[in-house]
N, C-alpha and C. Protein backbone atom coordinates (compact mmCIF):
# COMPACT_ATOMS: atom_id res chain seq x y z
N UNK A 1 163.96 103.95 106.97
CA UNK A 1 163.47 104.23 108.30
C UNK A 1 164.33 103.47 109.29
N UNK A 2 164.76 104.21 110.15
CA UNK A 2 165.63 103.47 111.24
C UNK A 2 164.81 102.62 112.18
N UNK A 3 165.38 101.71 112.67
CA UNK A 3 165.09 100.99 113.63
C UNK A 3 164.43 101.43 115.06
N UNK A 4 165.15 102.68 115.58
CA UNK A 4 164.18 103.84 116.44
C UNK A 4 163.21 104.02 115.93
N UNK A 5 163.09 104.41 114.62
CA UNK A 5 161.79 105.30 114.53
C UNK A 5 160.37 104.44 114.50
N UNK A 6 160.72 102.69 113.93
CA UNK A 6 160.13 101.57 114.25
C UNK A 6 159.63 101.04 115.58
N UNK A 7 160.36 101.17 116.40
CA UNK A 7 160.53 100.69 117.86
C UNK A 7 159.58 102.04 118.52
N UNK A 8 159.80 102.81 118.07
CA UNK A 8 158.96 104.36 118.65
C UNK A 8 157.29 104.00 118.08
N UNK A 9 157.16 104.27 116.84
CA UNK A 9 155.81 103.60 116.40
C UNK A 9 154.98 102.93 116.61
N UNK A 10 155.89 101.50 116.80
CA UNK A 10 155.53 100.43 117.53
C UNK A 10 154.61 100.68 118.96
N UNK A 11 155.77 101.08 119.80
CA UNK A 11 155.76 101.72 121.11
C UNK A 11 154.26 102.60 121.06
N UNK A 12 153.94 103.25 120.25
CA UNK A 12 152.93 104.54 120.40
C UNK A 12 151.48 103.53 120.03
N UNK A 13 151.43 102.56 118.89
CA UNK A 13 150.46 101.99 118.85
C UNK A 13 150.07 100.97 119.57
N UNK A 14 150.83 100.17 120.17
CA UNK A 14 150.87 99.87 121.46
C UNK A 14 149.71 100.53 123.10
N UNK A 15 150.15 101.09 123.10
CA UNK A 15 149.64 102.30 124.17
C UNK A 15 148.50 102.94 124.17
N UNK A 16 148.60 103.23 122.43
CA UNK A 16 147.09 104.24 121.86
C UNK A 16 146.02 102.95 121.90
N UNK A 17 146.47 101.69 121.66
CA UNK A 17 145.40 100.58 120.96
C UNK A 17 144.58 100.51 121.82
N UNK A 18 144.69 100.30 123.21
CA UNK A 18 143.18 100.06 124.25
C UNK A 18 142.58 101.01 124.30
N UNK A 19 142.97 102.48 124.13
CA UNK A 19 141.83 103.63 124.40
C UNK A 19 141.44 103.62 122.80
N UNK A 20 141.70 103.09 121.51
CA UNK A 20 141.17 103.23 120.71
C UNK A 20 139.80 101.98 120.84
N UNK A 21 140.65 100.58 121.57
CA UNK A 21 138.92 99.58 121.02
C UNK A 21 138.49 100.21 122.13
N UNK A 22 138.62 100.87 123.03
CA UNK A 22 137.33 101.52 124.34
C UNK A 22 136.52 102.39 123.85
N UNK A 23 137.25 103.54 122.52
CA UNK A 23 136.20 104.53 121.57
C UNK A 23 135.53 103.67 121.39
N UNK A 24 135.76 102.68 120.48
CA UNK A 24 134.76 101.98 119.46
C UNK A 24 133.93 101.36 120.14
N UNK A 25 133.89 100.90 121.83
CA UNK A 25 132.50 100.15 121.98
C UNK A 25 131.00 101.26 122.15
N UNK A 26 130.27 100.05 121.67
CA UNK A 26 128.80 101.05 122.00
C UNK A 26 129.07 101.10 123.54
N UNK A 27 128.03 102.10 123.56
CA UNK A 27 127.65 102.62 125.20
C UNK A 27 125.91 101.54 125.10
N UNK A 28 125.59 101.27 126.48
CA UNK A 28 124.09 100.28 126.47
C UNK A 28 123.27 101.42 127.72
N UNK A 29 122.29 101.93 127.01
CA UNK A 29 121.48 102.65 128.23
C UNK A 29 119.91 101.70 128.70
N UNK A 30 119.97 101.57 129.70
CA UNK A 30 118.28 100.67 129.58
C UNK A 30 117.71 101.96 129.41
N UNK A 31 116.54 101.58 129.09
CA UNK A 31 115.11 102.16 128.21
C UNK A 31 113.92 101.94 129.14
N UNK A 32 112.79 102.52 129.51
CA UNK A 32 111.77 102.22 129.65
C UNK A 32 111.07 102.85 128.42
N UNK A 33 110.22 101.52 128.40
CA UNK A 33 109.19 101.39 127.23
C UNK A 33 108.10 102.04 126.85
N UNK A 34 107.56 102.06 128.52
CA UNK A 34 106.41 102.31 128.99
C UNK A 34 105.10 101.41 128.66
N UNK A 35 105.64 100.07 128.16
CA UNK A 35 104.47 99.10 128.39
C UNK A 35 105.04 97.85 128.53
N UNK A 36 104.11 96.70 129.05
CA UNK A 36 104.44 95.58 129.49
C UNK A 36 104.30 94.02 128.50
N UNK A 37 103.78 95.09 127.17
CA UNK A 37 104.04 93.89 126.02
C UNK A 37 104.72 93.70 125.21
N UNK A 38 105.16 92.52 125.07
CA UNK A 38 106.09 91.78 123.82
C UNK A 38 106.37 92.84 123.20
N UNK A 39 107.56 93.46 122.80
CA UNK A 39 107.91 94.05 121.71
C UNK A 39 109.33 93.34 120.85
N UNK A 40 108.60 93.15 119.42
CA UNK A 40 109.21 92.64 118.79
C UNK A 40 110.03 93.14 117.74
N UNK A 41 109.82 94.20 117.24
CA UNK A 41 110.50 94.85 116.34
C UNK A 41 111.03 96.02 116.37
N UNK A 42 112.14 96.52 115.89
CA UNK A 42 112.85 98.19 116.06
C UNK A 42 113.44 98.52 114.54
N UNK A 43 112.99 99.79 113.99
CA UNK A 43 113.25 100.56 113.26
C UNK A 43 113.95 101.55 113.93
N UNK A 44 115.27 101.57 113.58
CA UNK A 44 115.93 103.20 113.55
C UNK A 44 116.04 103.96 112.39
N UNK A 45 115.56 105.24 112.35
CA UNK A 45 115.40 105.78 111.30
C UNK A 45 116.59 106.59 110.78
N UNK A 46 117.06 107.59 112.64
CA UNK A 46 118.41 108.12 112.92
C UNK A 46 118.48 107.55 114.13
N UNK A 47 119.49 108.30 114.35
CA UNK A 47 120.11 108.31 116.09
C UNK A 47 118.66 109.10 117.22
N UNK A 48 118.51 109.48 116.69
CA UNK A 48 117.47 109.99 117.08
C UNK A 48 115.73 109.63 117.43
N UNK A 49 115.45 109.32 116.15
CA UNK A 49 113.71 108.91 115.83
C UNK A 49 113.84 107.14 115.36
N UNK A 50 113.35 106.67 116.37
CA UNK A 50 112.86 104.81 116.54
C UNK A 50 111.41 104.74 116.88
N UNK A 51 111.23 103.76 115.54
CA UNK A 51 110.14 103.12 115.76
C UNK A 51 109.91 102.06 116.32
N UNK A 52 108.61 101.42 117.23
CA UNK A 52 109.15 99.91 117.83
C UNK A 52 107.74 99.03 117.84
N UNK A 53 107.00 98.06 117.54
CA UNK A 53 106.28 97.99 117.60
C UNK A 53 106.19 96.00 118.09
N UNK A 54 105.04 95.54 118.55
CA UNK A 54 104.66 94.70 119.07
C UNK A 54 103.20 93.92 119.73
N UNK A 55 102.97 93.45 120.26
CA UNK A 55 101.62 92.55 120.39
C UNK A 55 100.57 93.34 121.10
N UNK A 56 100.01 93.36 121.19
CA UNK A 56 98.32 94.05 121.91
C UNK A 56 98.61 95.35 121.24
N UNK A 57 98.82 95.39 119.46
CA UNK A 57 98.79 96.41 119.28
C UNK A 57 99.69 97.73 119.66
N UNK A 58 100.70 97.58 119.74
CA UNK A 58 101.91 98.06 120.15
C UNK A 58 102.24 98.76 119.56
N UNK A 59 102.54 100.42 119.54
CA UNK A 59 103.70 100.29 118.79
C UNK A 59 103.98 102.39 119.29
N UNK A 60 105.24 101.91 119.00
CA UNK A 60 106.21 102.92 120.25
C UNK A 60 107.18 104.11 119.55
N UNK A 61 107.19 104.87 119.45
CA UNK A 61 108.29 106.09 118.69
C UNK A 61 108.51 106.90 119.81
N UNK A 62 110.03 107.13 119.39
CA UNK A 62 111.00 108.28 119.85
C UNK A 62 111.46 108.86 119.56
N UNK A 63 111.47 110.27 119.85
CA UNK A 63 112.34 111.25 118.46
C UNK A 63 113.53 111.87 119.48
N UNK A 64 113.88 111.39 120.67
CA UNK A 64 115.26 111.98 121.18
C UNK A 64 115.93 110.65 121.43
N UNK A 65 116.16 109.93 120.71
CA UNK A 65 117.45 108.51 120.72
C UNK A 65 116.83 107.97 122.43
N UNK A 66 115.31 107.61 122.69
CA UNK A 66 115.17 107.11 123.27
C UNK A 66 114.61 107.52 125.00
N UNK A 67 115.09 108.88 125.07
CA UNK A 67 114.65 109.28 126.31
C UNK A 67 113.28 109.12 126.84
N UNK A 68 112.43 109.57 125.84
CA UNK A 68 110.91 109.40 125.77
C UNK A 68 110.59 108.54 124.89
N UNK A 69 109.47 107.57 125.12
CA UNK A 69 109.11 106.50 124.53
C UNK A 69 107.21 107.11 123.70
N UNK A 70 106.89 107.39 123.31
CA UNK A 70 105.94 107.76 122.86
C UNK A 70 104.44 106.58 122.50
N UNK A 71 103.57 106.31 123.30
CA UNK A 71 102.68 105.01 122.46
C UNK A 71 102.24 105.84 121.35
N UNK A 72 101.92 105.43 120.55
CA UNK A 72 101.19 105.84 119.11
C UNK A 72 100.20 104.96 118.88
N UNK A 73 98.42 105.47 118.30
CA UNK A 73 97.75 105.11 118.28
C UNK A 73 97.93 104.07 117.10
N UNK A 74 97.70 102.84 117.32
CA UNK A 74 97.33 101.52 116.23
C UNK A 74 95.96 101.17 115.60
N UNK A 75 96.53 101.36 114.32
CA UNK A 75 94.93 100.31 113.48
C UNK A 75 94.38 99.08 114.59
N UNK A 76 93.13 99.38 114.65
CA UNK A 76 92.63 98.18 115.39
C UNK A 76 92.64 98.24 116.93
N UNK A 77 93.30 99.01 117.21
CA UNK A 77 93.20 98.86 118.82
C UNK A 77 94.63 98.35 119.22
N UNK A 78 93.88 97.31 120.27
CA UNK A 78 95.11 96.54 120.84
C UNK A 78 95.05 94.56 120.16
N UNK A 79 93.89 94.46 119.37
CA UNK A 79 93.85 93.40 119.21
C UNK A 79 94.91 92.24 118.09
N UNK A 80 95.80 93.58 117.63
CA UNK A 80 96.64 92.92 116.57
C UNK A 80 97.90 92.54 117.23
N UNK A 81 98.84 91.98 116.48
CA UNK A 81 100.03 91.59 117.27
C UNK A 81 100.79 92.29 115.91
N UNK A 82 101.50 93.62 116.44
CA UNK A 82 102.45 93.85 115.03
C UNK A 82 103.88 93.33 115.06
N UNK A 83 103.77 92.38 114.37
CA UNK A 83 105.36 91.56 114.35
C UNK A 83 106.34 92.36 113.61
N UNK A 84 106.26 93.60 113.33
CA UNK A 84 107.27 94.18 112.17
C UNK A 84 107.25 95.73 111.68
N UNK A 85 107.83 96.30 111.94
CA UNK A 85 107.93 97.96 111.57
C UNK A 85 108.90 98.34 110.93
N UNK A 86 108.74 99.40 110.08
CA UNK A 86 109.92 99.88 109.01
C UNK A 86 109.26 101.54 108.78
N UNK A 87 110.27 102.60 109.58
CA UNK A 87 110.56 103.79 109.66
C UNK A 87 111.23 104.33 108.44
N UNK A 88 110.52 105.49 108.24
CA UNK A 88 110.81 106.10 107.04
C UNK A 88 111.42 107.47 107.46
N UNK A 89 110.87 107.89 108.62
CA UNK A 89 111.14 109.48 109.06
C UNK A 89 110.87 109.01 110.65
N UNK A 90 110.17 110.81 111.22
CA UNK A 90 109.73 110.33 112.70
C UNK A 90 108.37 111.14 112.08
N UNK A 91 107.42 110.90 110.88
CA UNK A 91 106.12 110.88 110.42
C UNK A 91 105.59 109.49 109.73
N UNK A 92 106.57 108.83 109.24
CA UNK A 92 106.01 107.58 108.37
C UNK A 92 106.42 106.51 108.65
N UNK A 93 105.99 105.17 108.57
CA UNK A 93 105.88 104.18 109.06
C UNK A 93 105.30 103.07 108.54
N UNK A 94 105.71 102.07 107.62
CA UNK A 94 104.74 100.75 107.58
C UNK A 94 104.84 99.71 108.84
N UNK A 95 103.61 99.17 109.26
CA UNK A 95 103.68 98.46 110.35
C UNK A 95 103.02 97.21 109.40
N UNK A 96 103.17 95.78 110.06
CA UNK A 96 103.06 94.50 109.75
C UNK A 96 102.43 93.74 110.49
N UNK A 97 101.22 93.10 110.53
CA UNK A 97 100.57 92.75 111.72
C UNK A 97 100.59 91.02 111.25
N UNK A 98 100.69 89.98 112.57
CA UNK A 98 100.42 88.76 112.15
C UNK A 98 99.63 87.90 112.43
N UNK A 99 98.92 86.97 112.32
CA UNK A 99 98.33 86.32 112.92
C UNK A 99 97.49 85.63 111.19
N UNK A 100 96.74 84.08 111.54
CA UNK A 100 96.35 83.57 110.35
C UNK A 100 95.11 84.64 109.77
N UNK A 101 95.31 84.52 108.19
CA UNK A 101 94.18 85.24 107.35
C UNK A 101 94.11 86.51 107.35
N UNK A 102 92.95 87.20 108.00
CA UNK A 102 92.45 88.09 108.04
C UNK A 102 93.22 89.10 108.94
N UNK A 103 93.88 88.58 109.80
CA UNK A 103 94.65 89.15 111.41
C UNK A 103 96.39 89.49 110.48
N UNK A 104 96.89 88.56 109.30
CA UNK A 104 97.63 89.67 108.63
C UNK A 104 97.45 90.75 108.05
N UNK A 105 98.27 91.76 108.34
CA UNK A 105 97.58 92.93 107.73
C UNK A 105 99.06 94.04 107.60
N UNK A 106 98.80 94.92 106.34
CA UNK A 106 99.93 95.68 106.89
C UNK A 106 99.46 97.32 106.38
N UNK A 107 100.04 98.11 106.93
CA UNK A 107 99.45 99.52 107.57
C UNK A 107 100.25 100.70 106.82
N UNK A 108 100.12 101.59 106.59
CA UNK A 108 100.78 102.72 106.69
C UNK A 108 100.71 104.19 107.27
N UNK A 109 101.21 104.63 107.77
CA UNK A 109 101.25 106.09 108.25
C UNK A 109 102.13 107.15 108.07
N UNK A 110 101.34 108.38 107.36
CA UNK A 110 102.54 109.77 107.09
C UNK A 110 102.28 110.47 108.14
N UNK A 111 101.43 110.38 108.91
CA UNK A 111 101.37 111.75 110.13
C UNK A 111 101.51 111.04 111.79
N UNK A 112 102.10 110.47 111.48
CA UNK A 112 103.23 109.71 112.74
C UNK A 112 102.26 108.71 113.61
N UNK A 113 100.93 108.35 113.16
CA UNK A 113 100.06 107.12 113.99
C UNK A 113 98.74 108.17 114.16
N UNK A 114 98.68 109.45 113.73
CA UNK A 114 97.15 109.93 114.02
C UNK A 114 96.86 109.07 112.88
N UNK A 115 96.98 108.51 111.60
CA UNK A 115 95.58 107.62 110.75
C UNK A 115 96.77 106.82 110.16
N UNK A 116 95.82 105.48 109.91
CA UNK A 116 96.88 104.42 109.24
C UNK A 116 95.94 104.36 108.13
N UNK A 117 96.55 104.20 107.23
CA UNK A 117 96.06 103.18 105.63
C UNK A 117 96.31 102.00 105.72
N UNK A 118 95.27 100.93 105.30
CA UNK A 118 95.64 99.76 105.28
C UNK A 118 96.09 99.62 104.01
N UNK A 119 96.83 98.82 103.49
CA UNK A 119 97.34 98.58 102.17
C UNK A 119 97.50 97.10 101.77
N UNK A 120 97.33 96.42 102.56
CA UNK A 120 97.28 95.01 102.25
C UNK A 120 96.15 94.55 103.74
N UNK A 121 95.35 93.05 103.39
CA UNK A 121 94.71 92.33 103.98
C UNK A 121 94.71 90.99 103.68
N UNK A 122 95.33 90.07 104.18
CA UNK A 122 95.29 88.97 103.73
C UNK A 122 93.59 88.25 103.52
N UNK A 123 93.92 87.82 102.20
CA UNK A 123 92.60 87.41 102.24
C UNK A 123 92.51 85.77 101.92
N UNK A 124 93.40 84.95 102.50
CA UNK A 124 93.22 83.76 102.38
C UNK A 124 93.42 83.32 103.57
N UNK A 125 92.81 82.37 104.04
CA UNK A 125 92.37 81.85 105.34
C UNK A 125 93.24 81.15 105.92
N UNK A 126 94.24 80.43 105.68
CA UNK A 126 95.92 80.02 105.83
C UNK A 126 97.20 80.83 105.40
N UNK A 127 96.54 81.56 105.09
CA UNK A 127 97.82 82.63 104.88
C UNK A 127 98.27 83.32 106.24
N UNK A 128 99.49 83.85 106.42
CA UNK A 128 100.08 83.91 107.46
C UNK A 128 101.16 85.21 107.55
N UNK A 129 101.17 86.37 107.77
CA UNK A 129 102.43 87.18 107.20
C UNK A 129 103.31 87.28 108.25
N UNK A 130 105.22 87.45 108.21
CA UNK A 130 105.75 87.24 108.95
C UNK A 130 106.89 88.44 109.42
N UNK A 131 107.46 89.01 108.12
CA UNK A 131 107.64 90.45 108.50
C UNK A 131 108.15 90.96 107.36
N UNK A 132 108.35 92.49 107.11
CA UNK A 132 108.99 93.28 105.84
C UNK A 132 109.77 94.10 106.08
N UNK A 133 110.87 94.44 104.66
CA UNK A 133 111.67 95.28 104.97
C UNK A 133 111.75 96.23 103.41
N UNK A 134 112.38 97.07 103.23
CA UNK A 134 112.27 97.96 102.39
C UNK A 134 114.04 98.45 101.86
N UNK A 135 114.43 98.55 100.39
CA UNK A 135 115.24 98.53 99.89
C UNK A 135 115.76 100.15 100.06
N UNK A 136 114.50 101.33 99.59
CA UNK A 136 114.57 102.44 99.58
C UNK A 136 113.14 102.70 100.16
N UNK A 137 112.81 104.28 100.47
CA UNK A 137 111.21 104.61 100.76
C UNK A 137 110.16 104.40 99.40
N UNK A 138 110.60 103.77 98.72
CA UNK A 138 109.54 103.11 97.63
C UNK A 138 109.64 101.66 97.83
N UNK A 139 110.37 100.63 97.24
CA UNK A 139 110.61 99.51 97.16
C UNK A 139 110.76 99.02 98.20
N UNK A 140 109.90 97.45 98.73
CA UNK A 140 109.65 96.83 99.98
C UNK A 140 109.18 95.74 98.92
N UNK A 141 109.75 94.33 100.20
CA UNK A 141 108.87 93.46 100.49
C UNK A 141 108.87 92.78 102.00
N UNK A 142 107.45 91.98 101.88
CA UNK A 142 106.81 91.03 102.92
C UNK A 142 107.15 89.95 103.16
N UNK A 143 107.21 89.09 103.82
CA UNK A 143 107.44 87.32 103.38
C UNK A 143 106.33 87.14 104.03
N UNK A 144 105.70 86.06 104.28
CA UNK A 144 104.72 85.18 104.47
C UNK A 144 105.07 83.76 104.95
N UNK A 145 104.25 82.86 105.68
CA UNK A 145 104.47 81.22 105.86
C UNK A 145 103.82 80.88 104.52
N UNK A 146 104.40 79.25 103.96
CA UNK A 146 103.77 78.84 102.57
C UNK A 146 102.84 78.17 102.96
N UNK A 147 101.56 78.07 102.08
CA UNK A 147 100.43 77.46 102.40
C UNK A 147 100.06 77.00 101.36
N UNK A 148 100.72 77.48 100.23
CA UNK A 148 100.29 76.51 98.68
C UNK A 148 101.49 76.19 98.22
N UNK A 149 102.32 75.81 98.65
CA UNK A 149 103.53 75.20 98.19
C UNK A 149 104.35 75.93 97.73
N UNK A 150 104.40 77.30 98.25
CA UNK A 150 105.76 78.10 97.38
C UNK A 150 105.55 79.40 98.80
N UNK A 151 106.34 80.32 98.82
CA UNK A 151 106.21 80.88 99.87
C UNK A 151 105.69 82.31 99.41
N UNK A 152 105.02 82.90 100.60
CA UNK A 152 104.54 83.95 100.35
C UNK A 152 104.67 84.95 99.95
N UNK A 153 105.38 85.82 99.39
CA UNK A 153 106.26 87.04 99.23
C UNK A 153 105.32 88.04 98.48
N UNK A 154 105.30 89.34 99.04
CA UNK A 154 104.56 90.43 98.72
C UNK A 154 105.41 91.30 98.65
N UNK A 155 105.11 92.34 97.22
CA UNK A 155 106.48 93.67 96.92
C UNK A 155 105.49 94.70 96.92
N UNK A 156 105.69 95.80 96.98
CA UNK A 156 105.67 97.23 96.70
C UNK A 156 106.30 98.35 96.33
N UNK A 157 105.93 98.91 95.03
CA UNK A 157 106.65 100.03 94.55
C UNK A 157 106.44 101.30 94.94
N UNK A 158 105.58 101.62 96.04
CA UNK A 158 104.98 103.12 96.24
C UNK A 158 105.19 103.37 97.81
N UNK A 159 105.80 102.16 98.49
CA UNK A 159 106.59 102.40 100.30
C UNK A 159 105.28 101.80 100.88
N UNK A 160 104.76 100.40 100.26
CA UNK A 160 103.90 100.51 101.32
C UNK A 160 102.51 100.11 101.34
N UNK A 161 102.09 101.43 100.33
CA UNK A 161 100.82 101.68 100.50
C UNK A 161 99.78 100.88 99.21
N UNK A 162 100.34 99.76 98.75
CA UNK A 162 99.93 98.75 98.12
C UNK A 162 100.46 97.53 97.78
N UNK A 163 100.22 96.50 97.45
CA UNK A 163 101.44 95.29 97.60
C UNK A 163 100.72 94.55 96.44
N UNK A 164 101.59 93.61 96.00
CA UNK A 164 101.14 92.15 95.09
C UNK A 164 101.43 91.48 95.21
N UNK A 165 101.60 90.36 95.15
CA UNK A 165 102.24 88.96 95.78
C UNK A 165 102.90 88.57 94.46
N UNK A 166 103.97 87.77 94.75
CA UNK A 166 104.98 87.50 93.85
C UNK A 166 104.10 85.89 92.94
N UNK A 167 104.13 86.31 91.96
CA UNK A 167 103.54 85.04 91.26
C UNK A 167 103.66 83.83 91.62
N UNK A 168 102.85 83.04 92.08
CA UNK A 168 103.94 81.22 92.41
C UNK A 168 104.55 80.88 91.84
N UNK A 169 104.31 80.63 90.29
CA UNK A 169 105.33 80.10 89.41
C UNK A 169 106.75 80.88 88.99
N UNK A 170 107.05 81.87 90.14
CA UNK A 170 108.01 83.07 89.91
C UNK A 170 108.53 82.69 91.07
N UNK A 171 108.10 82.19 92.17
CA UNK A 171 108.58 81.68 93.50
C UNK A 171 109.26 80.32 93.28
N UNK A 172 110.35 80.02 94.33
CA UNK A 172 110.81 79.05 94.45
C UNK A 172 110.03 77.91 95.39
N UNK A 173 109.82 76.53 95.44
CA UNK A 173 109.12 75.80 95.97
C UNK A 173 109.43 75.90 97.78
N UNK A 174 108.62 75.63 98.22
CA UNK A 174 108.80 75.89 99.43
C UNK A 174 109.40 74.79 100.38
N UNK A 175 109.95 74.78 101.55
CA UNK A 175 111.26 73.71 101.94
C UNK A 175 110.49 73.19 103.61
């Protein structure tokens, strides 16, 4: 290869390189939400359908990448704080609620927030859940704060819609 045809190359990538990193940045559109509470968590499912959910019972879907913000009816009202959502489609949904004991809780829905299943309830009075995520639409887990000396961790094999807590003596001690 000659030395022109180097110097030419050169020359062309040169030139092309700023309109190439200008493709690559995201574009940022603000959003209205359409509510005025804490939202803490976002599931994208596609470009398209986001789930979003948050405190007084929150929780928000969009099926056009955001134009319309949709509320969707929540287990419980407004009294939960859902720290955590994980989108499966723009019909299904596990949501994660936190607060001590009884106020963790985590949810499921196939028909996009008309009915939730509960699938877990914490039933210990220092227990604490903090948020989950999911490997595939079967396999998930939870974490938890530790309250008996090892930390909380809850799995599910069915997306959700039942959980077990990871044995203590299967857990690592807590830090």
């Amino acid at each position: 290869m000659s030395q022109s045809a180097i110097a030419t190359g050169a020359l062309a990538i040169c030139l092309l390189a700023p309109s190439l990193r200008l493709a690559a940045q995201p574009s940022v559109t603000e959003q209205s939400s359409g509510t005025d509470q804490v939202l803490q968590a976002i599931s994208p499912v596609s470009g398209e359908t986001v789930w979003v959910s948050g405190h007084g019972g929150v929780i928000l879907r969009t099926l056009d990448g955001g134009s319309v913000w949709e509320l969707v009816p929540a287990p419980a009202g407004d009294s939960l704080q859902f720290r955590d959502i994980h989108g499966f489609s723009s019909e299904s949904a596990v949501g994660l609620t936190a607060g001590e004991g009884p106020r963790s809780r985590i949810y499921r829905t196939d028909d996009a927030g008309g009915s939730w299943a509960l699938g877990f309830l914490m039933e210990e009075p220092a227990g604490f859940l903090d948020c989950l995520d999911f490997w595939d639409e079967d396999r998930g887990f939870a974490y938890g704060d530790s309250f008996d000396g090892v930390p909380y961790i809850l799995v599910t094999g069915d997306g959700g819609r039942s959980w077990t807590r990871v044995p203590a003596d299967a857990a690592p001690p807590a830090n």
